[in-house]
N, C-alpha and C. Protein backbone atom coordinates (compact mmCIF):
# COMPACT_ATOMS: atom_id res chain seq x y z
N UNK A 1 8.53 -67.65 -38.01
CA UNK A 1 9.03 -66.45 -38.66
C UNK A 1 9.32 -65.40 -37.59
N UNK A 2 10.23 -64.50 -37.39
CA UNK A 2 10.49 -63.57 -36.93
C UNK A 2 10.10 -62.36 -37.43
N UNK A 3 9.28 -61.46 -36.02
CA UNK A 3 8.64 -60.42 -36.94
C UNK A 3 10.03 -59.54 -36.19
N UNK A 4 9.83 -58.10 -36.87
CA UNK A 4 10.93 -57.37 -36.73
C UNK A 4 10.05 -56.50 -35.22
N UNK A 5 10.90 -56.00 -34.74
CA UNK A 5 10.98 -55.20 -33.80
C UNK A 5 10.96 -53.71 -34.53
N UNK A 6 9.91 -52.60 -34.05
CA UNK A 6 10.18 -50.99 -33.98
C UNK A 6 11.16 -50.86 -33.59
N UNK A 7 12.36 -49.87 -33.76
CA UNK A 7 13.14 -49.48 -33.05
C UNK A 7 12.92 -48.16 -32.04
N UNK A 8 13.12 -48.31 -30.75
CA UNK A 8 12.29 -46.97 -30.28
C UNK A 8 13.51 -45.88 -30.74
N UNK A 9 13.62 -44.64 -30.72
CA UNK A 9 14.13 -43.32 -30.90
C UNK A 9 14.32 -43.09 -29.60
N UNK A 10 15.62 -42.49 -29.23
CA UNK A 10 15.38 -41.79 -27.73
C UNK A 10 14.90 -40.61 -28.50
N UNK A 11 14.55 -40.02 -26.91
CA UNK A 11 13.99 -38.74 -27.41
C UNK A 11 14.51 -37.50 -27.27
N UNK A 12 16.04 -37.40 -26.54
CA UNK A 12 17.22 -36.65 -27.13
C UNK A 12 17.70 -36.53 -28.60
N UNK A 13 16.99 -37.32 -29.31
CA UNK A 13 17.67 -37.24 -30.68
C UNK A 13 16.65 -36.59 -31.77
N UNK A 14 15.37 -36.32 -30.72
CA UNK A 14 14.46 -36.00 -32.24
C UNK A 14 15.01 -34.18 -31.98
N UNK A 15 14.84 -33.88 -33.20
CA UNK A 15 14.63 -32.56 -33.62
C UNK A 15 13.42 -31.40 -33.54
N UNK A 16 13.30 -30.13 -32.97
CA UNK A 16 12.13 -29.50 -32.71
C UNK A 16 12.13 -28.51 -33.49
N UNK A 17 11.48 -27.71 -33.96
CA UNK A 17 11.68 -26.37 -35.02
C UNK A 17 11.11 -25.67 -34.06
N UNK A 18 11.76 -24.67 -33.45
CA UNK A 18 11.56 -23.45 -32.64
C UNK A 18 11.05 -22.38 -33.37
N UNK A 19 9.65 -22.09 -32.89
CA UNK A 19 8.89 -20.66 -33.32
C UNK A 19 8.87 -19.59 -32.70
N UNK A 20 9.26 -18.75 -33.02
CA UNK A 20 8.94 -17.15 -32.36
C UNK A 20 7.79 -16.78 -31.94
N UNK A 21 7.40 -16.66 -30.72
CA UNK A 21 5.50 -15.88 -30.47
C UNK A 21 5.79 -14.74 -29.94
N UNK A 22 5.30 -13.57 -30.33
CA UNK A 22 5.40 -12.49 -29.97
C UNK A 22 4.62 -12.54 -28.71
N UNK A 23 5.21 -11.77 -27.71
CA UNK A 23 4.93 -12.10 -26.21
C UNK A 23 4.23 -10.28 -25.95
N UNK A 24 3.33 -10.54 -25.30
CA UNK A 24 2.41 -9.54 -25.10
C UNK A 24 2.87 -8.71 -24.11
N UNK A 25 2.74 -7.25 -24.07
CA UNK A 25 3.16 -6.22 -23.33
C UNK A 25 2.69 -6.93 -22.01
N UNK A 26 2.87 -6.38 -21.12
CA UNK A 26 1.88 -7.03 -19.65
C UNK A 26 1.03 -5.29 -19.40
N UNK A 27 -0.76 -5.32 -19.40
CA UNK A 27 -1.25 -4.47 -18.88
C UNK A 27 -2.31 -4.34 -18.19
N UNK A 28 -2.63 -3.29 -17.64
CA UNK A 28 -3.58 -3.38 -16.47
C UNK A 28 -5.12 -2.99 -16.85
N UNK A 29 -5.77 -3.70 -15.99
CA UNK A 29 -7.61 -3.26 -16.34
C UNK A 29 -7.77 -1.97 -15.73
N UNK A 30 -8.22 -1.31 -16.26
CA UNK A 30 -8.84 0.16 -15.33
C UNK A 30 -10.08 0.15 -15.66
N UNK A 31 -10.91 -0.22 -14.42
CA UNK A 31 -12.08 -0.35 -14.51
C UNK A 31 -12.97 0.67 -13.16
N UNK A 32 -13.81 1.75 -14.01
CA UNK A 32 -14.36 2.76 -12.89
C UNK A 32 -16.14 2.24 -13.08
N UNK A 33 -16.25 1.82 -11.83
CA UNK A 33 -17.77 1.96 -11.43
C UNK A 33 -18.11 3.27 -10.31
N UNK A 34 -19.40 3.77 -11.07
CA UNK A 34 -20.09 4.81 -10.27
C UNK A 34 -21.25 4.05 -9.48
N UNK A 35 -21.36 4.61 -8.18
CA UNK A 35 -22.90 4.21 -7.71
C UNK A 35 -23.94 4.97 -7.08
N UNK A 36 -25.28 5.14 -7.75
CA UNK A 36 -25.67 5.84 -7.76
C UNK A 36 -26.79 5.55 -6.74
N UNK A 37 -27.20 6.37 -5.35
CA UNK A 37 -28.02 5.77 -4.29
C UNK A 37 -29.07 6.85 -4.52
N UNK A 38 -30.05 6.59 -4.74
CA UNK A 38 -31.55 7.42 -5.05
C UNK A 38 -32.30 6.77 -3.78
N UNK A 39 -32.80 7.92 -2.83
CA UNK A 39 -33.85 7.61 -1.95
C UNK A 39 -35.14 8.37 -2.35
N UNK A 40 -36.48 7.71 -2.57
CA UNK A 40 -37.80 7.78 -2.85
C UNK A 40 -38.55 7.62 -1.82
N UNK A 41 -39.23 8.65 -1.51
CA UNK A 41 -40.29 7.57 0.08
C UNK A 41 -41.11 7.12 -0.55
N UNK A 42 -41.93 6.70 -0.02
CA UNK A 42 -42.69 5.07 -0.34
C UNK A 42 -43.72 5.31 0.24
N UNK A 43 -45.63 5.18 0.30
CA UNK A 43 -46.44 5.52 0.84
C UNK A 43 -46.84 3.94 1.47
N UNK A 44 -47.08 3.77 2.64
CA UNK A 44 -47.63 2.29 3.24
C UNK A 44 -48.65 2.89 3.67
N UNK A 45 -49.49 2.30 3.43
CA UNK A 45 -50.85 2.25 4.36
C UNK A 45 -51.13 0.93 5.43
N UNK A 46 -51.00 1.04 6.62
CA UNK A 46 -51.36 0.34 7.99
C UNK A 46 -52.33 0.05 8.43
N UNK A 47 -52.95 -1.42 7.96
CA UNK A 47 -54.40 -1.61 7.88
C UNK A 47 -54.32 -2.22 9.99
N UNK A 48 -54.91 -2.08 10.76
CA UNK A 48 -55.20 -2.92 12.07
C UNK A 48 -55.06 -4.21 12.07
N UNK A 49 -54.60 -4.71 13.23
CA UNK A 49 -53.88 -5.98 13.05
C UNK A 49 -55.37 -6.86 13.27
N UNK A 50 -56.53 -6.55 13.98
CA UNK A 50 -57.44 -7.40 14.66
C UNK A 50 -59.16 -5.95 14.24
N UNK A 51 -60.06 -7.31 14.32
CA UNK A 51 -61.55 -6.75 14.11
C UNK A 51 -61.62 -5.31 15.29
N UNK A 52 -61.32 -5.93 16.78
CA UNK A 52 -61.58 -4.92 17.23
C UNK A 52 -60.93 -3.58 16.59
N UNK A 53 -60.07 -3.61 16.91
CA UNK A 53 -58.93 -2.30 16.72
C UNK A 53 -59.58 -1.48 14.89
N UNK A 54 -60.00 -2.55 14.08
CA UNK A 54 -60.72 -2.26 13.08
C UNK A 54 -61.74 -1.14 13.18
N UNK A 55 -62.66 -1.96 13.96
CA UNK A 55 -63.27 -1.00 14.44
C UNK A 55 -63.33 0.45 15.26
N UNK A 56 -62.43 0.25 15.61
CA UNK A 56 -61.81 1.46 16.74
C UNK A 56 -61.01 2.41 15.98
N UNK A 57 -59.95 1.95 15.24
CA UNK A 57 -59.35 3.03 15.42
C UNK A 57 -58.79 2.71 13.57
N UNK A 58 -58.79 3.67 12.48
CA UNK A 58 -58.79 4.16 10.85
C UNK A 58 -57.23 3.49 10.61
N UNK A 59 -57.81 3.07 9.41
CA UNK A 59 -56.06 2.68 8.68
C UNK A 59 -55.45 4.31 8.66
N UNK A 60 -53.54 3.88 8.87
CA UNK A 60 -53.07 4.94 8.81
C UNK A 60 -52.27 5.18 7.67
N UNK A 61 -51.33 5.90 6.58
CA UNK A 61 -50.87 5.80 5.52
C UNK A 61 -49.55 6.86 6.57
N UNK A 62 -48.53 5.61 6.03
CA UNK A 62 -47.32 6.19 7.22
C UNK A 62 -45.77 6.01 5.79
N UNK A 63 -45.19 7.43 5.51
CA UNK A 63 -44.27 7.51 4.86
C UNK A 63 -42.90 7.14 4.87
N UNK A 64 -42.20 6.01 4.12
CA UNK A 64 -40.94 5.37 4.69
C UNK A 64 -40.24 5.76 3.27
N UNK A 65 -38.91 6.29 3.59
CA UNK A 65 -37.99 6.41 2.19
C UNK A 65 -37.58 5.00 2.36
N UNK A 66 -37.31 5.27 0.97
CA UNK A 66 -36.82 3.82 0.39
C UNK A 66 -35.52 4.20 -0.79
N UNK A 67 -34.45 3.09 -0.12
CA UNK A 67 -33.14 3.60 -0.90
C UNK A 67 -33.19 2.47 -2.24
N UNK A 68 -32.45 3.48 -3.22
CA UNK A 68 -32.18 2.40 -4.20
C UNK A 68 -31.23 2.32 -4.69
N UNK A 69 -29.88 1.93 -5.38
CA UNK A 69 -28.88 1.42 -5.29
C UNK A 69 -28.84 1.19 -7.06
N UNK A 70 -27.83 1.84 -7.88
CA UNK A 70 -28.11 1.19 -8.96
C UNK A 70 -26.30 1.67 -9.40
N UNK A 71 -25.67 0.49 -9.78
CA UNK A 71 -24.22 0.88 -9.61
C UNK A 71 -23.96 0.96 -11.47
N UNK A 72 -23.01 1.40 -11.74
CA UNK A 72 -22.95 1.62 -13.74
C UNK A 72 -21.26 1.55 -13.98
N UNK A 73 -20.66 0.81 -14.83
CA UNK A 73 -19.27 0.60 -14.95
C UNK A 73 -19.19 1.88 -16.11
N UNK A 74 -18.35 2.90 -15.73
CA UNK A 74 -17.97 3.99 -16.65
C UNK A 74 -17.54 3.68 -17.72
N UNK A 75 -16.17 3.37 -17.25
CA UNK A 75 -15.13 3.27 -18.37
C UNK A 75 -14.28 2.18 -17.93
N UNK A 76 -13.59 1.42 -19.32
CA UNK A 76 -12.60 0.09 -19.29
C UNK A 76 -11.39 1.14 -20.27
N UNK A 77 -10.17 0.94 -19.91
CA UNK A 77 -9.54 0.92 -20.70
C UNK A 77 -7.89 0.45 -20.12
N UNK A 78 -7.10 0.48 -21.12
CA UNK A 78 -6.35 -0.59 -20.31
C UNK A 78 -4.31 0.53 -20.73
N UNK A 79 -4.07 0.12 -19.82
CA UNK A 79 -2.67 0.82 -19.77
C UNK A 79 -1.90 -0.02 -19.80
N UNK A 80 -0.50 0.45 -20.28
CA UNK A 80 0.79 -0.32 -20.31
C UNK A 80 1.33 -0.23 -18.91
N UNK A 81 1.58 -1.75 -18.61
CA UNK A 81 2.17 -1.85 -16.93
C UNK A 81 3.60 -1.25 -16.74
């Protein structure tokens, strides 16, 4: 028995239904970060590295600022390019 053959379609002949997409303005990020640097000093106390020196000579409490860094995004908003 002979089975039949598909016929292929070229594919110049099929048909497409073209849709409209509304195409988006083109715009830009405006994005503002503040940063905010806070220095605090910091109290260390300096214990002697060794028994002798222990003995000899008092822990010292020696003052170091210390920076801190804390950055915050303001505002987003976005403009037409």
């Amino acid at each position: 028995m002979a089975t039949k053959k598909s016929k292929r379609r070229n594919a110049r002949s099929r048909t497409v239904a073209v849709i409209e997409l509304p195409v988006p303005k083109p715009t830009t990020e405006v994005v503002t970060e503040k940063t905010y640097v806070t220095t605090e000093p910091e109290v260390e106390i300096r214990q002697p590295g060794t028994l002798a020196q222990a003995l000899t000579e008092p822990a010292t409490a020696v003052v170091k600022p210390k920076a801190r860094v804390r950055k915050e995004v303001v505002s987003r908003s976005r403009r037409s390019a």
